[in-house]
N, C-alpha and C. Protein backbone atom coordinates (compact mmCIF):
# COMPACT_ATOMS: atom_id res chain seq x y z
N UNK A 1 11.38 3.56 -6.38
CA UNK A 1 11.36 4.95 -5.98
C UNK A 1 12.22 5.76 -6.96
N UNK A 2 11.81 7.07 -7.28
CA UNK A 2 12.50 7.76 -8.02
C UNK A 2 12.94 9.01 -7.08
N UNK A 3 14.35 9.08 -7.34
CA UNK A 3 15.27 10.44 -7.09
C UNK A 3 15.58 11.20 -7.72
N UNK A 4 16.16 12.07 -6.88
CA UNK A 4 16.80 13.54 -7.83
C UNK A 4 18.04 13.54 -7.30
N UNK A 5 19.02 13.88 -8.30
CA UNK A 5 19.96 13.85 -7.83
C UNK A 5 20.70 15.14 -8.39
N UNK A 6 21.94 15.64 -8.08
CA UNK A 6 22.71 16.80 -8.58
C UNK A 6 23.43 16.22 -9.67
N UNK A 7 23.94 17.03 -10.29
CA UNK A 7 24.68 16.69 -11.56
C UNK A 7 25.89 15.55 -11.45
N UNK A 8 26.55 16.45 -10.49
CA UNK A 8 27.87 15.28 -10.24
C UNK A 8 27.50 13.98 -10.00
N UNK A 9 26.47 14.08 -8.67
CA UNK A 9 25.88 12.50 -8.65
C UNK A 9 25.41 11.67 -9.56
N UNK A 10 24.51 12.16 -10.62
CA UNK A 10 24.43 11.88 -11.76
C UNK A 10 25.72 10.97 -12.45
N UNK A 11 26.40 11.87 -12.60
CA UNK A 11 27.64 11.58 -13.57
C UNK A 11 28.36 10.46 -13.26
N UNK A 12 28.89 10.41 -11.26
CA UNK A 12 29.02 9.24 -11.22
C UNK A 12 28.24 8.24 -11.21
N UNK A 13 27.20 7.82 -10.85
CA UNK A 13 26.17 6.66 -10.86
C UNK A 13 26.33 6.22 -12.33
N UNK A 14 26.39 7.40 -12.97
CA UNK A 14 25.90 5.98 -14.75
C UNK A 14 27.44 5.65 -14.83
N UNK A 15 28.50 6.58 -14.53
CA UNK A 15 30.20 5.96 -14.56
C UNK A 15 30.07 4.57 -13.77
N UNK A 16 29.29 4.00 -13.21
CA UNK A 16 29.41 3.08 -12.08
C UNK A 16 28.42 1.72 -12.93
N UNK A 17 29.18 0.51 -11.94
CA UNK A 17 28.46 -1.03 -13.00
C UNK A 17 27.47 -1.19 -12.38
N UNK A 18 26.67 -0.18 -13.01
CA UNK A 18 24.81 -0.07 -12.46
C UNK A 18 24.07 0.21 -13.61
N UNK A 19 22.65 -0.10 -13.86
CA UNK A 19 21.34 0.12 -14.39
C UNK A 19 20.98 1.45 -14.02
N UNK A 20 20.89 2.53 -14.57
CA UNK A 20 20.19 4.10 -14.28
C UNK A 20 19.40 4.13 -15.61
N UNK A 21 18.30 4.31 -14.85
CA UNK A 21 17.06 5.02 -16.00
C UNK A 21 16.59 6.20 -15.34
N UNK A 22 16.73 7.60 -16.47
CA UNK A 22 16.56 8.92 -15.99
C UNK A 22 15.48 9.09 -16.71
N UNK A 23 14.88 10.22 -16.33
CA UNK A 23 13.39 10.92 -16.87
C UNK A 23 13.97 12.29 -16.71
N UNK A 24 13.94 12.99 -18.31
CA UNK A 24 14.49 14.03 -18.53
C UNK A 24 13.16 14.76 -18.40
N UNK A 25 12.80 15.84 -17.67
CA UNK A 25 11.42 16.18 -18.00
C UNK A 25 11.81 17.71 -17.54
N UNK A 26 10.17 18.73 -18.08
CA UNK A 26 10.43 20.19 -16.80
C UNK A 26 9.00 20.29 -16.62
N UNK A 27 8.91 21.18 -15.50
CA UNK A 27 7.64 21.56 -14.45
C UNK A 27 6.41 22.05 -15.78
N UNK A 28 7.04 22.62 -16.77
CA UNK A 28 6.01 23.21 -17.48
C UNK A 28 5.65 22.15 -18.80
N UNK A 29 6.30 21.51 -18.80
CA UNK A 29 5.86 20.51 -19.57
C UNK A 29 4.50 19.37 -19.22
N UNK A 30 3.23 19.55 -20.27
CA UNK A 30 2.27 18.84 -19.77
C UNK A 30 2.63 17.04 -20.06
N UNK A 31 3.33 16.60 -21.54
CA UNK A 31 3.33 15.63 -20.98
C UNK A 31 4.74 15.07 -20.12
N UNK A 32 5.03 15.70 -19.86
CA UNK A 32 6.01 15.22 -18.98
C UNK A 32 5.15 15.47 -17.15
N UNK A 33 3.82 16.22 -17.14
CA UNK A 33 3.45 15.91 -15.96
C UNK A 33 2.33 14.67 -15.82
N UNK A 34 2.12 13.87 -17.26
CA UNK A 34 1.24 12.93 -17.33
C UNK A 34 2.23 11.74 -16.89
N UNK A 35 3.77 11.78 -17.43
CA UNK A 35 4.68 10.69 -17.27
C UNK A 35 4.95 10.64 -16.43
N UNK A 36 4.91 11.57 -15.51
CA UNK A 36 5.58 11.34 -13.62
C UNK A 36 4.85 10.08 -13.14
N UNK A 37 3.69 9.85 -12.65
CA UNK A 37 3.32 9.27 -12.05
C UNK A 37 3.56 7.92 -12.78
N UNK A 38 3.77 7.91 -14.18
CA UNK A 38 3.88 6.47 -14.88
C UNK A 38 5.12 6.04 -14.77
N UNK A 39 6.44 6.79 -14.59
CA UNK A 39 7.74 6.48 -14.14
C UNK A 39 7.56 6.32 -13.12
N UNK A 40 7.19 6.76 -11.56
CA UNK A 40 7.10 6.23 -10.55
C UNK A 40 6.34 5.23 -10.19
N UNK A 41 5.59 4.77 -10.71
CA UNK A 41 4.60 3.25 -10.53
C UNK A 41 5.61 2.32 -11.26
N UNK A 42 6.31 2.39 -12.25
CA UNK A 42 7.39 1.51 -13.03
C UNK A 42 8.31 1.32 -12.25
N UNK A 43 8.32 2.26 -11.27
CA UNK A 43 9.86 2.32 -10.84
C UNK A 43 9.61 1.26 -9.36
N UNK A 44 8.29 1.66 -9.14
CA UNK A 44 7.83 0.62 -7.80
C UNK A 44 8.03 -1.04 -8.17
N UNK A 45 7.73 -1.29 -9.32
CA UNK A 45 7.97 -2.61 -9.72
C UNK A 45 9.09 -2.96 -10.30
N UNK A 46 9.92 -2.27 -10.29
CA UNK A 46 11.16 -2.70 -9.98
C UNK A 46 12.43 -2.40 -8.94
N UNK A 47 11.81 -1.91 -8.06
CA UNK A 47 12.32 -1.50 -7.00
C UNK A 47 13.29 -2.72 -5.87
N UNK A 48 13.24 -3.77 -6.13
CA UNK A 48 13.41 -5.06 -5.57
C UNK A 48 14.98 -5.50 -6.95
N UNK A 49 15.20 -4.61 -7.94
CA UNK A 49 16.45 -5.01 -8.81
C UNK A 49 17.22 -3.82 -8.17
N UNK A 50 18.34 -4.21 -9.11
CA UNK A 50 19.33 -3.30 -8.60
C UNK A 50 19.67 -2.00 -9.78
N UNK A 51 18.65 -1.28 -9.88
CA UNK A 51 18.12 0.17 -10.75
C UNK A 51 17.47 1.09 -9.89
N UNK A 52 18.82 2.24 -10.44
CA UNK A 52 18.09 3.94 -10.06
C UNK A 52 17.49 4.22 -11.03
N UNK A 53 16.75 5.03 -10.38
CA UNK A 53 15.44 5.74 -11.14
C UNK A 53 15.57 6.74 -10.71
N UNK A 54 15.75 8.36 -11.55
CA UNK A 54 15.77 9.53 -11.15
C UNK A 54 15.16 10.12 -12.53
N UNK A 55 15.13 11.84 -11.85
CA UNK A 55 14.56 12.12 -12.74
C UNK A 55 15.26 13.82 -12.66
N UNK A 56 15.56 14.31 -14.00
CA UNK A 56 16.39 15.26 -14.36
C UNK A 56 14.99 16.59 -14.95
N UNK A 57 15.22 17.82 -13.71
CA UNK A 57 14.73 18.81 -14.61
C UNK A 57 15.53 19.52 -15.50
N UNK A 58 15.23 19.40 -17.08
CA UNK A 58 16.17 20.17 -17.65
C UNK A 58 16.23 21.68 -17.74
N UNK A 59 15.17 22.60 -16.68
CA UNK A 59 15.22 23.58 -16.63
C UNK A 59 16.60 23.92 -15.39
N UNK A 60 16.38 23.30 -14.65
CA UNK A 60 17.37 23.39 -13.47
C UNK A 60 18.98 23.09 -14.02
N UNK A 61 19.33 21.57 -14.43
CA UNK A 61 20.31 20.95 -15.25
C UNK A 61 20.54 21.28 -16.67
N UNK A 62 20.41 22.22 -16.97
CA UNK A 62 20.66 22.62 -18.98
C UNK A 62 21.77 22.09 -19.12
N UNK A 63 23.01 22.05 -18.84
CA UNK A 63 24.25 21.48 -19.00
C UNK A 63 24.22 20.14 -19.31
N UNK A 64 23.83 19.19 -18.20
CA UNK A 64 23.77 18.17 -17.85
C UNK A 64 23.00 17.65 -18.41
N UNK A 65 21.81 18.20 -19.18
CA UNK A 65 20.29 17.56 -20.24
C UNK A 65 21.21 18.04 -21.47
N UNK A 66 22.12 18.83 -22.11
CA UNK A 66 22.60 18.97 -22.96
C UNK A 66 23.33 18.01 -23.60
N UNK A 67 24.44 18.06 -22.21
CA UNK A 67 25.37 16.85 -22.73
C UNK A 67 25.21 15.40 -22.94
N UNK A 68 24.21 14.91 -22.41
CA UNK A 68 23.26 13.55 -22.42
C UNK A 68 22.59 13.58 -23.80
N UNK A 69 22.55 15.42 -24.40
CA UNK A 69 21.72 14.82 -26.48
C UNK A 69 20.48 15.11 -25.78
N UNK A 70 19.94 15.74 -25.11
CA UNK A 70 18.12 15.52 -24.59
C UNK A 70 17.52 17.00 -25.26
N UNK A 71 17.05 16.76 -25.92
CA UNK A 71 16.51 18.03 -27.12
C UNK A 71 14.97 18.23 -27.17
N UNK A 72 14.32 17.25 -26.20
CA UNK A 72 12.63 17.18 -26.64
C UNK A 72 12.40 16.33 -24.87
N UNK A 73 11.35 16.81 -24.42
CA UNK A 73 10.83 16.42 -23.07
C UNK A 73 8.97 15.93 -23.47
N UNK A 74 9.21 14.87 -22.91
CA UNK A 74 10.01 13.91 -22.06
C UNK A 74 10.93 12.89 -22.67
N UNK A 75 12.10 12.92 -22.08
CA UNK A 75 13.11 11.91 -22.88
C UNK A 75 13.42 10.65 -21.49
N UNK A 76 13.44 9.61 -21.69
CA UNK A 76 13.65 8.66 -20.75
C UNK A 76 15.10 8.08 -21.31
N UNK A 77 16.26 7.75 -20.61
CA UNK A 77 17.52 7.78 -21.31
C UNK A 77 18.05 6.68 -20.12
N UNK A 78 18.32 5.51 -20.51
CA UNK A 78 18.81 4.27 -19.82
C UNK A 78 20.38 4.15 -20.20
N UNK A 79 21.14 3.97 -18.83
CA UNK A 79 22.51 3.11 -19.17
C UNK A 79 22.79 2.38 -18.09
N UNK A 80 23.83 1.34 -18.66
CA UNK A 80 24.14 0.36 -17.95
C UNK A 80 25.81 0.05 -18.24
N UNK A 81 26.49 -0.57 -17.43
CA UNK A 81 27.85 -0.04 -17.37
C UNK A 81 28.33 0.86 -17.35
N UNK A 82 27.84 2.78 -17.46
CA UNK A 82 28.01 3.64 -17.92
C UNK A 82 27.76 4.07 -19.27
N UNK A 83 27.17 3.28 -20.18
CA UNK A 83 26.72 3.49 -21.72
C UNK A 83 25.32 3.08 -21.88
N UNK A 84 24.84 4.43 -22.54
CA UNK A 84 23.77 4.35 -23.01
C UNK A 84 23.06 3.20 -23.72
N UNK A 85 21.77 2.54 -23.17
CA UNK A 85 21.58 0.97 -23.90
C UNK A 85 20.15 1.55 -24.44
N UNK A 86 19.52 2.47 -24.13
CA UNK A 86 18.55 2.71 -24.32
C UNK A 86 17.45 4.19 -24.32
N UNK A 87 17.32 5.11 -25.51
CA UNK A 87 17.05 6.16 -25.51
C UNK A 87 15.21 6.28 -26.23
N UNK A 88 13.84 6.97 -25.20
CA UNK A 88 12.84 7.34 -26.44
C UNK A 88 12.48 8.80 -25.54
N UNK A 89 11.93 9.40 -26.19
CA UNK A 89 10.89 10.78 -26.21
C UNK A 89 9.66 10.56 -26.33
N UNK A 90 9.17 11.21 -25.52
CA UNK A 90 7.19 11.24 -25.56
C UNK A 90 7.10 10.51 -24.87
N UNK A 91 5.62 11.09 -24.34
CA UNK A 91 5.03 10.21 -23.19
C UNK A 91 4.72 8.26 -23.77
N UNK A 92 4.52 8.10 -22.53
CA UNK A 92 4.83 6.19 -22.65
C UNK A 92 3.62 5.75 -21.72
N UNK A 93 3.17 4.85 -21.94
CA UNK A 93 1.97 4.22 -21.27
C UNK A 93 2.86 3.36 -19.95
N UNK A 94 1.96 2.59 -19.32
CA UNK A 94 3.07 1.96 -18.01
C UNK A 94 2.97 0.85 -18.53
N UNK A 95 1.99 0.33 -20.00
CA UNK A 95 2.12 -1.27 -20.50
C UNK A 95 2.90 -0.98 -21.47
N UNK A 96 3.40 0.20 -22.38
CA UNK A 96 4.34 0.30 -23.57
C UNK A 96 5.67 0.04 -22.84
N UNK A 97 5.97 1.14 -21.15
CA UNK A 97 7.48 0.85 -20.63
C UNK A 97 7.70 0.26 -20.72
N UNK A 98 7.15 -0.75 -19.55
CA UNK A 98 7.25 -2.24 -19.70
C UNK A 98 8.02 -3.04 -20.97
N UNK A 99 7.08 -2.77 -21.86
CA UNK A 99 7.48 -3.38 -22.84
C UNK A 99 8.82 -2.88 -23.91
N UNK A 100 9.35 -1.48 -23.94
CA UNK A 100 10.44 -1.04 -23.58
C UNK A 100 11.61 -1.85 -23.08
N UNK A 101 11.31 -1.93 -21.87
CA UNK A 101 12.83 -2.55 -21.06
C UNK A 101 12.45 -4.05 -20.62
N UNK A 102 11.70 -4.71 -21.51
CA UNK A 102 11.18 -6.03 -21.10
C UNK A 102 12.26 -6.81 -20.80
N UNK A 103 13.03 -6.69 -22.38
CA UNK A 103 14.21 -8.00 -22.88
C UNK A 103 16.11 -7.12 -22.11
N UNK A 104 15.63 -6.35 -21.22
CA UNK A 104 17.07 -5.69 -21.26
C UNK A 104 16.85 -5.54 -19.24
N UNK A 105 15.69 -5.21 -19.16
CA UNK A 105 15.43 -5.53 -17.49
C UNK A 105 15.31 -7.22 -16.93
């Protein structure tokens, strides 16, 4: 399942010894409305680990998509321990994700 969360929440969750993969995206962005449904079917199959899945509008959050470096939508931006392990842009197929976070999920 994918959430939304507020900034602060944000901030602590990736501070925390957890897996967060965000989807930087906005409403007017087309492919970022092709990637929704492909982050949430990804997120169903792994829903059984111990990974949030949210997803950041950077029209709403400008601050918060700033300070994360997110310059181009759709940006998908992974950390673990609190540090970034894993950053791409542009839409993603649900067999490319996969293959993405194969060796690190």
């Amino acid at each position: 399942m994918v959430n939304e969360f507020d900034e602060n929440k944000l901030k602590k969750i990736i501070g925390e010894k957890k897996i967060i993969i965000i989807d930087f995206f906005a409403t007017w962005c087309g492919p970022c409305q092709m990637f929704g449904p492909v982050f949430e079917k990804f997120s169903t199959e792994y829903e059984k680990k111990e990974i949030i899945f949210a997803k950041v509008d950077v029209d709403k959050y400008t601050d918060f998509s700033a300070d994360q470096g997110v310059t181009s939508i759709p940006t998908i931006v992974a950390y673990k321990d609190g540090k970034e392990f894993l950053r791409f842009t542009g839409f993603r197929s649900l067999e490319n994700l996969k293959k993405d976070f194969k060796t690190l999920l």
